[in-house]
C-alpha atoms as a PDB file:
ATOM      1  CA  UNK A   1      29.295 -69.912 -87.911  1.00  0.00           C
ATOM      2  CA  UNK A   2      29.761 -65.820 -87.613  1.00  0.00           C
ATOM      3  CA  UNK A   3      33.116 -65.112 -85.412  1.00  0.00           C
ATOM      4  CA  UNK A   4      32.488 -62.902 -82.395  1.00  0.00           C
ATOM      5  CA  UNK A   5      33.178 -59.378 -83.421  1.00  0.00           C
ATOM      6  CA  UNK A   6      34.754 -57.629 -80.855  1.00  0.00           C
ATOM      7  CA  UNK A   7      33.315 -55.315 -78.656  1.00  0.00           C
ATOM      8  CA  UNK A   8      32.701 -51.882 -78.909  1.00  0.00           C
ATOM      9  CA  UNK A   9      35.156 -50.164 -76.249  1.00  0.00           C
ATOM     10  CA  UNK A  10      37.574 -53.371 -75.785  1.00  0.00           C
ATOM     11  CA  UNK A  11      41.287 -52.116 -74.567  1.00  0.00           C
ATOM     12  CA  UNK A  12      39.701 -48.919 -73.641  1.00  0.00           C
ATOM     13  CA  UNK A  13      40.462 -48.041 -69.672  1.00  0.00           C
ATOM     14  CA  UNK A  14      37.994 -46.076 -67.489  1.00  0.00           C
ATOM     15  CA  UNK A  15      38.319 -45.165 -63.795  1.00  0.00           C
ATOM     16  CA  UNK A  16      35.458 -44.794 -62.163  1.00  0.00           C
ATOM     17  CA  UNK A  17      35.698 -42.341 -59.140  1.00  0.00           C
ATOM     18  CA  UNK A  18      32.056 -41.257 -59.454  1.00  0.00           C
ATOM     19  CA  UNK A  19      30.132 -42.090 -55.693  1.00  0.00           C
ATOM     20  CA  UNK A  20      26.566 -43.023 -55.586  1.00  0.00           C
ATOM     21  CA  UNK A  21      24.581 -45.479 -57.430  1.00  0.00           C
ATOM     22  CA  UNK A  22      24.631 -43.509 -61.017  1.00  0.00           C
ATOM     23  CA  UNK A  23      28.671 -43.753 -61.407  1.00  0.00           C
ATOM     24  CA  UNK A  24      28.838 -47.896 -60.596  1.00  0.00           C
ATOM     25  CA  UNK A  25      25.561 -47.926 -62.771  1.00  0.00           C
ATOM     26  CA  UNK A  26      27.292 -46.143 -65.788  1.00  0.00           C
ATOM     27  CA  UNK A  27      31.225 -48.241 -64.945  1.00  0.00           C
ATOM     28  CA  UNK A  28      28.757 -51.644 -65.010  1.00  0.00           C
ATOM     29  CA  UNK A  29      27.294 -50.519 -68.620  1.00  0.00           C
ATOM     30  CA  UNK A  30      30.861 -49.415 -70.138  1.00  0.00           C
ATOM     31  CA  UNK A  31      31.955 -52.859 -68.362  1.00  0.00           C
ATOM     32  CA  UNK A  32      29.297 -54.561 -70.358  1.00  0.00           C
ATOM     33  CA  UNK A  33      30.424 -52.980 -73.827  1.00  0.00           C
ATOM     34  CA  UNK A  34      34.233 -54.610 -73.285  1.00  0.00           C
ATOM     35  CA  UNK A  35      35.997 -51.371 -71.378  1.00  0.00           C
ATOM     36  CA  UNK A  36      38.166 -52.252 -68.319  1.00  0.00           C
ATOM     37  CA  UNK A  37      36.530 -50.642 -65.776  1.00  0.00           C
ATOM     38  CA  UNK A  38      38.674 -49.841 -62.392  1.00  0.00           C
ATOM     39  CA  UNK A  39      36.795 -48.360 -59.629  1.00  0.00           C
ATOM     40  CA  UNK A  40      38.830 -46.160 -56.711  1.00  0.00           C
ATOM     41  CA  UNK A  41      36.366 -46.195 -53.892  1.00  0.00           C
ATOM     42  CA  UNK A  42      36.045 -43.150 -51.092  1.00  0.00           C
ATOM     43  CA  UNK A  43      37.267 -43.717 -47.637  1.00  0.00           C
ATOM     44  CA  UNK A  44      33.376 -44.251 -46.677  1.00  0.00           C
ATOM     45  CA  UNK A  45      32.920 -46.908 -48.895  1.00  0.00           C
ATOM     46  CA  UNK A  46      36.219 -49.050 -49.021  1.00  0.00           C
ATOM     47  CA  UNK A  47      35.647 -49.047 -45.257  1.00  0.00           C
ATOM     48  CA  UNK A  48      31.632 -50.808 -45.969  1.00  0.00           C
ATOM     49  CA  UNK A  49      32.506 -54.332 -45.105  1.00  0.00           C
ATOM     50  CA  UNK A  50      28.976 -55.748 -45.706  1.00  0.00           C
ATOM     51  CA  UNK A  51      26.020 -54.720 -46.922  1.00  0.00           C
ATOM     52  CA  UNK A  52      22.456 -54.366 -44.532  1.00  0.00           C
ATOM     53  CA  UNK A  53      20.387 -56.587 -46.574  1.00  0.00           C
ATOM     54  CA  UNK A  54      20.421 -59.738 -49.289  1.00  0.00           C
ATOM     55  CA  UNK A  55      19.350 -56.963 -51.749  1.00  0.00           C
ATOM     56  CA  UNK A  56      21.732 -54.720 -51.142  1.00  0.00           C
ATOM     57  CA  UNK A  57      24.483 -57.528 -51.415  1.00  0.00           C
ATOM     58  CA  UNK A  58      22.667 -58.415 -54.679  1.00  0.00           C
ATOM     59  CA  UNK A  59      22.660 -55.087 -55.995  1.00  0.00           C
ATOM     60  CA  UNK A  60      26.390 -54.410 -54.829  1.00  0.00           C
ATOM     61  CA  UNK A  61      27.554 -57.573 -56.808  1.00  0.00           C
ATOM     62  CA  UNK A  62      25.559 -56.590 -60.116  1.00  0.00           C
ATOM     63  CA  UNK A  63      27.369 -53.317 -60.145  1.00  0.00           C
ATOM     64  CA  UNK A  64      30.881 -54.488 -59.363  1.00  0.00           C
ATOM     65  CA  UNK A  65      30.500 -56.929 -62.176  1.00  0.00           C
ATOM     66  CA  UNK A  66      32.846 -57.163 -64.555  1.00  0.00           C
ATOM     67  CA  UNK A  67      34.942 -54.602 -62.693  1.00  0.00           C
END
């Protein structure tokens, strides 16, 4: 058996202050590729408590993932 090589940006740090859907998009990816990803959230959206819809709450989830 191959050992897991490690991933590309593992013990890198990113903050991701970016608003909107294009910034959580872009912290998921780096996320993905082994960066730790911490996300500082506006006053708007830290005070979002739920989201309208099942999709939404879907979507929400697949973007804070690994986060």
């Amino acid at each position: 058996m191959h050992s897991a090589s490690p991933r590309p940006l593992a013990g890198i740090r990113v903050v991701e202050i970016a608003g909107g859907i294009a910034g959580a998009y872009c912290g998921r990816l780096l996320a993905d590729v082994g960066a730790s990803v911490t996300t500082l959230l506006g006053a708007a959206q830290a005070g979002r408590t739920s989201a309208e819809t099942d999709i939404d709450r879907l979507y929400d989830a697949y973007l804070a993932a690994g986060k």
